[in-house]
N, C-alpha and C. Protein backbone atom coordinates (compact mmCIF):
# COMPACT_ATOMS: atom_id res chain seq x y z
N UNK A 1 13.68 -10.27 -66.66
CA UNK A 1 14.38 -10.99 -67.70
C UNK A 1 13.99 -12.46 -67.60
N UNK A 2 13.52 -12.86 -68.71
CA UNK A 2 13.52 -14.33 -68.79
C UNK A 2 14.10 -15.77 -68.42
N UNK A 3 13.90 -16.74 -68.12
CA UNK A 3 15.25 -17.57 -67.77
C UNK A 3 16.35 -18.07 -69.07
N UNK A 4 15.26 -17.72 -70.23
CA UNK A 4 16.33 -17.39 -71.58
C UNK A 4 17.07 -16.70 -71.52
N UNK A 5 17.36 -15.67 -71.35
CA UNK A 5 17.46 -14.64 -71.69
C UNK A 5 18.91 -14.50 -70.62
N UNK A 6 18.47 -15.00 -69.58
CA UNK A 6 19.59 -15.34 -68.23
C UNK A 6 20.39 -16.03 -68.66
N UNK A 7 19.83 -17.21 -69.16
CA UNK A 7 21.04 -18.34 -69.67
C UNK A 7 22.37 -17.61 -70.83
N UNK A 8 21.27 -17.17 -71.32
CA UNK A 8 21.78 -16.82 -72.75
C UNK A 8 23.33 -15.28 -71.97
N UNK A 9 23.01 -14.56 -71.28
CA UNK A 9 23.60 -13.78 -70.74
C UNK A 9 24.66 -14.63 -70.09
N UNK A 10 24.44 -15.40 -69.04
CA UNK A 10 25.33 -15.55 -68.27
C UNK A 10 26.44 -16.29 -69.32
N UNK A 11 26.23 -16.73 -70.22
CA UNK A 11 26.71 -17.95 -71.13
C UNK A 11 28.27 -17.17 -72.21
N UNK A 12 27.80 -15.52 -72.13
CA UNK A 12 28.63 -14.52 -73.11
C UNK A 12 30.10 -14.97 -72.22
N UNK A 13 30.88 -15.24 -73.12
CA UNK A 13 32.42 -15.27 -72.82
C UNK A 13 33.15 -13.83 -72.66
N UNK A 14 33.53 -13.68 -71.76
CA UNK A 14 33.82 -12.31 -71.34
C UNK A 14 35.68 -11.89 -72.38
N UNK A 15 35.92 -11.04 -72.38
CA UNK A 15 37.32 -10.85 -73.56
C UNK A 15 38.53 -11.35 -72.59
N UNK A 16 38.15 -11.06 -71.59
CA UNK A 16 39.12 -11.27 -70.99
C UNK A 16 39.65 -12.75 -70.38
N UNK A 17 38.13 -13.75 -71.01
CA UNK A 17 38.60 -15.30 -70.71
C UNK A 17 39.21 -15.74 -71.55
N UNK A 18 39.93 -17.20 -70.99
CA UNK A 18 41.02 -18.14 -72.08
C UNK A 18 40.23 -18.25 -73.06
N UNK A 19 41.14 -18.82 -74.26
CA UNK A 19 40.45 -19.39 -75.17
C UNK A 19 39.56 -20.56 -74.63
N UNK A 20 38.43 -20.76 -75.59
CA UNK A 20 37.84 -22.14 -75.11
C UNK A 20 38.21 -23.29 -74.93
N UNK A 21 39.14 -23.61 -76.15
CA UNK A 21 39.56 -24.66 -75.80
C UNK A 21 40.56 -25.14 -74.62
N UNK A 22 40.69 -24.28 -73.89
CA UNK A 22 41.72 -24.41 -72.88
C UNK A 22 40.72 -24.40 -71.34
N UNK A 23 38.75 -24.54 -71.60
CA UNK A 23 38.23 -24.87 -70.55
C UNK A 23 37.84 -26.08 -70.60
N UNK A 24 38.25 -26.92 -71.65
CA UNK A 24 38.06 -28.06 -71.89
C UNK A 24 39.43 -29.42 -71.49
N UNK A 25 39.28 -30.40 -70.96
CA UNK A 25 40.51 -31.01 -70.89
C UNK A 25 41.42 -31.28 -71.74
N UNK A 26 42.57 -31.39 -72.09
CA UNK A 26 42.99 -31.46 -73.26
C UNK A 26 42.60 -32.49 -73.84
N UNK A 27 41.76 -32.41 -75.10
CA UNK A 27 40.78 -32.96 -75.56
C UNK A 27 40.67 -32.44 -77.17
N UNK A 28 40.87 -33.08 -78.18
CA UNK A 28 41.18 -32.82 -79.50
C UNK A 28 39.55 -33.14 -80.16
N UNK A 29 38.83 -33.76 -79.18
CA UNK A 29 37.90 -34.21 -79.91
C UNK A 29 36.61 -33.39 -79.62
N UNK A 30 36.96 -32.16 -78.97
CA UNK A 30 35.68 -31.14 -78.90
C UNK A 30 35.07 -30.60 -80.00
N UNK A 31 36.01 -30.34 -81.14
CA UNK A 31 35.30 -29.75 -82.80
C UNK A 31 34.41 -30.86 -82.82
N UNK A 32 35.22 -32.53 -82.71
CA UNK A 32 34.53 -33.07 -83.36
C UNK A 32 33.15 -33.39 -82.56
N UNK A 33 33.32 -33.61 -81.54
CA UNK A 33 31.43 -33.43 -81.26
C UNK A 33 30.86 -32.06 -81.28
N UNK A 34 31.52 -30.85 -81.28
CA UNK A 34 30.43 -29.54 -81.86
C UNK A 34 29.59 -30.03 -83.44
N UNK A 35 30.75 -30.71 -84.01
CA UNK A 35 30.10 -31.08 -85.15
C UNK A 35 28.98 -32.31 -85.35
N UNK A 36 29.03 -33.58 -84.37
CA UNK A 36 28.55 -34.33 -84.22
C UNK A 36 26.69 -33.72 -83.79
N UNK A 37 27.03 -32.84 -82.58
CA UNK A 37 26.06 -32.24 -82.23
C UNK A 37 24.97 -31.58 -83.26
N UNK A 38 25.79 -30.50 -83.99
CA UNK A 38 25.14 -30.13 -84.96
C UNK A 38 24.72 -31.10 -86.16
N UNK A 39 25.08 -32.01 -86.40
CA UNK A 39 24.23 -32.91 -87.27
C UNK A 39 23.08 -33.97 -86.57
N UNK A 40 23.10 -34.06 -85.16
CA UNK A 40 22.25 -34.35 -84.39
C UNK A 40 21.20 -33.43 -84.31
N UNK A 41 21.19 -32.19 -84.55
CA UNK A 41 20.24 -31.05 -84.86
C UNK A 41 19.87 -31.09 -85.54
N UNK A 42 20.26 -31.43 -86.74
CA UNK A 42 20.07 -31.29 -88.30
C UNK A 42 19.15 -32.26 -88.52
N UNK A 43 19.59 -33.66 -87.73
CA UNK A 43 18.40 -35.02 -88.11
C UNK A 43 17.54 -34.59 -87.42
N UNK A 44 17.70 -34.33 -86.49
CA UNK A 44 16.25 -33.89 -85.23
C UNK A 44 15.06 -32.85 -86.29
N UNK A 45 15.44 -31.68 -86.87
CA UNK A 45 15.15 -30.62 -87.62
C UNK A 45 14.21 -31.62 -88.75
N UNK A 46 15.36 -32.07 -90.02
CA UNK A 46 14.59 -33.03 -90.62
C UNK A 46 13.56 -33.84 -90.11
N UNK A 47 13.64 -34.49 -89.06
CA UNK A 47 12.03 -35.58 -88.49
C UNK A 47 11.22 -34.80 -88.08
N UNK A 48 11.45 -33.49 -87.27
CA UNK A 48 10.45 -32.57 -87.11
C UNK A 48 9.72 -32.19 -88.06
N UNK A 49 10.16 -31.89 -89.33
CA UNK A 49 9.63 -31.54 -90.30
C UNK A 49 8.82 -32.46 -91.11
N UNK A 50 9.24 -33.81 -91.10
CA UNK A 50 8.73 -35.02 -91.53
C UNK A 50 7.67 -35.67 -90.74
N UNK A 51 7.82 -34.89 -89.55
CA UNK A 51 6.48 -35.59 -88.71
C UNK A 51 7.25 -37.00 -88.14
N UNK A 52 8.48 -37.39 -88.22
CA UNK A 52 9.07 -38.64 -87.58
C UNK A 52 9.39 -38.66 -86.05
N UNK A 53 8.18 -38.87 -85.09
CA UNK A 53 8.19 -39.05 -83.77
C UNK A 53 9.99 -39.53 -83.60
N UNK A 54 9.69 -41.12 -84.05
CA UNK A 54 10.83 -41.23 -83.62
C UNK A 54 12.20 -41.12 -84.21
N UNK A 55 12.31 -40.79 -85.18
CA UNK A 55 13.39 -40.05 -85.74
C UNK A 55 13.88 -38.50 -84.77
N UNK A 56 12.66 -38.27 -84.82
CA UNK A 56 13.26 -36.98 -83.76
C UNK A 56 13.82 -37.36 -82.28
N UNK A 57 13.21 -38.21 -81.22
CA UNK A 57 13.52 -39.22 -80.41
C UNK A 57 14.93 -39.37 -80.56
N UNK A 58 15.32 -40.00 -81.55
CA UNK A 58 16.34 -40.74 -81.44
C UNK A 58 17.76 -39.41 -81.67
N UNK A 59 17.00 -38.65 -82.36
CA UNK A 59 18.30 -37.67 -82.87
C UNK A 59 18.41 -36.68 -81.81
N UNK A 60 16.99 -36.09 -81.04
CA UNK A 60 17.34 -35.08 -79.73
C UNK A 60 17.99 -35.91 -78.63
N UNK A 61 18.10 -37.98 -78.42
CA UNK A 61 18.01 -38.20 -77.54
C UNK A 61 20.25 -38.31 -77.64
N UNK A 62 20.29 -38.68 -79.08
CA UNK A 62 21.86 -38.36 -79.37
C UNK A 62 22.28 -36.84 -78.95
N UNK A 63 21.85 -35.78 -79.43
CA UNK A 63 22.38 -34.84 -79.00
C UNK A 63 22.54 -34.55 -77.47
N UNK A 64 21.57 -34.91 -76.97
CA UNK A 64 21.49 -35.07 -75.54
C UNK A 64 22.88 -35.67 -75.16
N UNK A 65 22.93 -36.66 -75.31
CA UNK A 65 24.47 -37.38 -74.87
C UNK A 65 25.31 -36.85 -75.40
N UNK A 66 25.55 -35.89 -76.32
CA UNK A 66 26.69 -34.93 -77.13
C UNK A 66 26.87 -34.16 -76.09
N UNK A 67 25.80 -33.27 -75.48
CA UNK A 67 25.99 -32.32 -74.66
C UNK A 67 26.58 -32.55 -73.07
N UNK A 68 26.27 -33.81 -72.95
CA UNK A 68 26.43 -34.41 -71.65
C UNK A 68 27.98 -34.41 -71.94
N UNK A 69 28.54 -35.49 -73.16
CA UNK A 69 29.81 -35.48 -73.27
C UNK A 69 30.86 -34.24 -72.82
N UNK A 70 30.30 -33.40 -73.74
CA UNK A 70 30.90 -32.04 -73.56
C UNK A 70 31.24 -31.55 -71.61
N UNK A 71 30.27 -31.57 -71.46
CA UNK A 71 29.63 -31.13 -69.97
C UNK A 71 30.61 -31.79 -69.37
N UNK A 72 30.55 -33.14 -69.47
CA UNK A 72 31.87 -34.02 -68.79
C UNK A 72 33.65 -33.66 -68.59
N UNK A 73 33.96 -33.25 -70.18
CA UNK A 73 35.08 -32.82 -70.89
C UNK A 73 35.36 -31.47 -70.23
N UNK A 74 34.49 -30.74 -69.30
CA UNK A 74 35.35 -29.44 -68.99
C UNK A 74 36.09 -29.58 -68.06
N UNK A 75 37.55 -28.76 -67.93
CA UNK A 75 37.98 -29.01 -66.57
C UNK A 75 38.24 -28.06 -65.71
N UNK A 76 37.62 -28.32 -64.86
CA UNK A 76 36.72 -27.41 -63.82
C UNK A 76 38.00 -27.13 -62.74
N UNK A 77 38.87 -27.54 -62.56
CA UNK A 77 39.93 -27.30 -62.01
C UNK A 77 41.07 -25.98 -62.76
N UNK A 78 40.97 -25.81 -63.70
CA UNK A 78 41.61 -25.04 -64.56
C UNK A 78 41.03 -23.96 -65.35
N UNK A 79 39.52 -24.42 -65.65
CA UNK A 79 39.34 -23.32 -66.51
C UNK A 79 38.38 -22.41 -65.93
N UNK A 80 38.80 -22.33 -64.87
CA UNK A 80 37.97 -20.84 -64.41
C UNK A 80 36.50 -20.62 -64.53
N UNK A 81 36.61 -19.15 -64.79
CA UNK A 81 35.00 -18.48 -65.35
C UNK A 81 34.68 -19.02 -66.48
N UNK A 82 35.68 -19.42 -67.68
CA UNK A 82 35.09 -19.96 -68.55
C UNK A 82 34.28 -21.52 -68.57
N UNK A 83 34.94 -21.88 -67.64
CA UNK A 83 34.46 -23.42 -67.73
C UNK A 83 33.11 -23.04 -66.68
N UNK A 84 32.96 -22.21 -66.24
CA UNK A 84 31.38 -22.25 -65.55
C UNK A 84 30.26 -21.62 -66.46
N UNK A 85 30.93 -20.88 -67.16
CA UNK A 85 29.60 -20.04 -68.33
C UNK A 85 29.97 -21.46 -69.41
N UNK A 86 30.55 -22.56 -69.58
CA UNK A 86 30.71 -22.75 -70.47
C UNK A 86 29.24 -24.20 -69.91
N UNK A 87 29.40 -24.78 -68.56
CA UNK A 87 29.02 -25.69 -67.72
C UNK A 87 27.48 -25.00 -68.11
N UNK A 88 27.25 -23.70 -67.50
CA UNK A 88 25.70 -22.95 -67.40
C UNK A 88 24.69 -22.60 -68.64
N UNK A 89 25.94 -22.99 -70.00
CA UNK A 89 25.48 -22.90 -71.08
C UNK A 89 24.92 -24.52 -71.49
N UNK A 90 26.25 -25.57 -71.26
CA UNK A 90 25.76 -26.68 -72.05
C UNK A 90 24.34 -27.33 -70.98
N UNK A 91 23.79 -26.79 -70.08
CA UNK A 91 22.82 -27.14 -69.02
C UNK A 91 21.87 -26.32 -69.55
N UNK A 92 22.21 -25.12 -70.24
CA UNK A 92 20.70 -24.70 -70.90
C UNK A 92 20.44 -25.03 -72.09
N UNK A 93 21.33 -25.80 -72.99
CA UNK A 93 21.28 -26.44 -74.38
C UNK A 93 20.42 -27.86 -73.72
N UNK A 94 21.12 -28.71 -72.84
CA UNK A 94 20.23 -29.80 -72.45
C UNK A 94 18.70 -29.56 -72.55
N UNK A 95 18.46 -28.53 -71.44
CA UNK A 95 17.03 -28.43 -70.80
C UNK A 95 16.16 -27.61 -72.21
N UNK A 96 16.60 -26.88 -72.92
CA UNK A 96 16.10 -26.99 -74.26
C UNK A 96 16.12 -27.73 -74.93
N UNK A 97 16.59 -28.83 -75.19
CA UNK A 97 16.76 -30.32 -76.04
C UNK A 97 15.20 -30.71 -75.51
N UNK A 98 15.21 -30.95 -74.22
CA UNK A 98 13.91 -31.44 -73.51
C UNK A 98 12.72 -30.97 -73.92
N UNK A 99 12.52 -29.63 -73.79
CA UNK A 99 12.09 -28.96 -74.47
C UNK A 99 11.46 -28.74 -75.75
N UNK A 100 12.65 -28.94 -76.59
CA UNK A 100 12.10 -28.97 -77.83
C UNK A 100 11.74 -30.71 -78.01
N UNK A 101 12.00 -31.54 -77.66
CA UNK A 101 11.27 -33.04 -77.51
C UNK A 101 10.03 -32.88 -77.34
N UNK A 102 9.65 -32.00 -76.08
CA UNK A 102 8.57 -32.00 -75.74
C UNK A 102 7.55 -31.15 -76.53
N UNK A 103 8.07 -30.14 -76.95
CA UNK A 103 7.18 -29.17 -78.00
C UNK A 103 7.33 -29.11 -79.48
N UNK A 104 8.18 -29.72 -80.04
CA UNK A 104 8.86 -29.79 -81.62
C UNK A 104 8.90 -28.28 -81.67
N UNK A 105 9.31 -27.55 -81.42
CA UNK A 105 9.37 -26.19 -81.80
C UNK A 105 10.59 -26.21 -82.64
N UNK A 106 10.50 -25.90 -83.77
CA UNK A 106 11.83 -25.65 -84.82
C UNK A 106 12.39 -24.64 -85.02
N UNK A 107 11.43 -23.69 -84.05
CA UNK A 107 12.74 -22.40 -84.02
C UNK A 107 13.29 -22.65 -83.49
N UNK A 108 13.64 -22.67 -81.52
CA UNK A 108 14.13 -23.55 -80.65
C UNK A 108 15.17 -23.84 -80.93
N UNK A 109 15.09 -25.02 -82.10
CA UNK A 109 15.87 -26.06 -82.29
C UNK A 109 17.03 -25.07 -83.26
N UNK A 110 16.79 -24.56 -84.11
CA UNK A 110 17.09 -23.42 -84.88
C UNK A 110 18.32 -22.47 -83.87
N UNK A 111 17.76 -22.24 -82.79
CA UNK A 111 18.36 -21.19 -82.41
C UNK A 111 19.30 -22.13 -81.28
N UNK A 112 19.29 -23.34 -81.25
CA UNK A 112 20.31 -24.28 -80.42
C UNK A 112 21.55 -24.49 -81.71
N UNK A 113 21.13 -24.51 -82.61
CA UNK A 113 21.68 -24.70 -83.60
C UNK A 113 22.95 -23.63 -84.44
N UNK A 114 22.25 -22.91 -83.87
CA UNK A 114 22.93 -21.57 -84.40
C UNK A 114 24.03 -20.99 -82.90
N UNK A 115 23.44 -21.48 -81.59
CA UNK A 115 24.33 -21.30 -80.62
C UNK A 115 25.69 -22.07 -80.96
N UNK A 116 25.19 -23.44 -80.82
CA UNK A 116 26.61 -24.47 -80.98
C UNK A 116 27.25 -24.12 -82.23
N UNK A 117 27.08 -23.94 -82.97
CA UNK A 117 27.51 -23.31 -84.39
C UNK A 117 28.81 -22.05 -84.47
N UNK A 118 28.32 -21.93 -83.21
CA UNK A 118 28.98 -20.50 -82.46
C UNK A 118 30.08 -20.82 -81.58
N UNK A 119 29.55 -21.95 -80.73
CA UNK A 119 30.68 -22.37 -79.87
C UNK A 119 32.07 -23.08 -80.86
N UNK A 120 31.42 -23.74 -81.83
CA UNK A 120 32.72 -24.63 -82.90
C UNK A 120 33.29 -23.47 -83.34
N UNK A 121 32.98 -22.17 -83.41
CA UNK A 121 33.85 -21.51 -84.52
C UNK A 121 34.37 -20.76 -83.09
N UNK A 122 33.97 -20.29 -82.10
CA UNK A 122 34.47 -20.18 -80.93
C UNK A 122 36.12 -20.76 -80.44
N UNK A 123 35.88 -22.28 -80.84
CA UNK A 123 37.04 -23.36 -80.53
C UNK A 123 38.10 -23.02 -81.21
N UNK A 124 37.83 -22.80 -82.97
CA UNK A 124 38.79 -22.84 -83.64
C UNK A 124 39.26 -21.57 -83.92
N UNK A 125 38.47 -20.45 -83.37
CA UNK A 125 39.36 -19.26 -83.11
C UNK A 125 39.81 -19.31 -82.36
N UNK A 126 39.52 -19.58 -81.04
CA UNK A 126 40.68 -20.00 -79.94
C UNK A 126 41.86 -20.48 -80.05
N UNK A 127 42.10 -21.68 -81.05
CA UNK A 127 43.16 -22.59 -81.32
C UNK A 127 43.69 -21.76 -82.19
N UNK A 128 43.35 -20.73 -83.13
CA UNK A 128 44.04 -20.11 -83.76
C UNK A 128 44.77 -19.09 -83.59
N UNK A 129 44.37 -18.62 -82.53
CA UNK A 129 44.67 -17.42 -81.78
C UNK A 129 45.99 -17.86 -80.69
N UNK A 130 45.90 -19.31 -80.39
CA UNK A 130 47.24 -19.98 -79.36
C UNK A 130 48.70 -20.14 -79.94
């Protein structure tokens, strides 16, 4: 198995973990950087496509610090298994950010895109479900 493929596995939220938002500190502002993130994708996507070195630069190097944020925001004292698949995930979103910096690959970016996409609606089923 791949080290994709690992990440991507170890990363599945099992049924039996908390909601997400409860591996996070209490923290209201996690939607809002899932969302921040994803429009950090979105500019990154656009300069890729435009050929804008540094447009892309600047937008993988924001998401980068989105993810870090996040990474920061879990609390590791409380949230269990989730906050470690949640830790093992935003560490393989990073090292793909790098990644796709380094290769412009727009699927990649595509399929980071479509992860976090996953985690926001993740959150707010969680919160809906509390």
């Amino acid at each position: 198995m791949s080290d994709r493929n690992d990440a991507q596995a170890g990363a599945r939220l099992s049924p039996e973990a908390p909601p997400l938002g409860q591996a996070h500190a209490a923290d209201a502002k996690i939607p809002e950087r899932y969302t921040k993130l994803l429009d950090a994708l979105s500019r990154a996507d656009r300069a890729l496509e435009a050929r804008d070195g540094d447009g892309r630069a600047v937008s993988l190097a924001d998401a980068s610090g989105i993810v870090f944020d996040l990474l920061y925001a879990l609390d590791f004292r409380r949230g269990g298994e989730t906050v470690q698949r949640l830790a093992a995930l935003y560490g393989y979103i990073g090292n793909e950010l790098l990644n796709v910096a380094r290769t412009g690959d727009r699927q990649q970016l595509a399929h980071l895109r479509d992860m976090v996409a996953t985690l926001r609606k993740s959150w707010y089923d969680g919160e809906a479900a509390a």
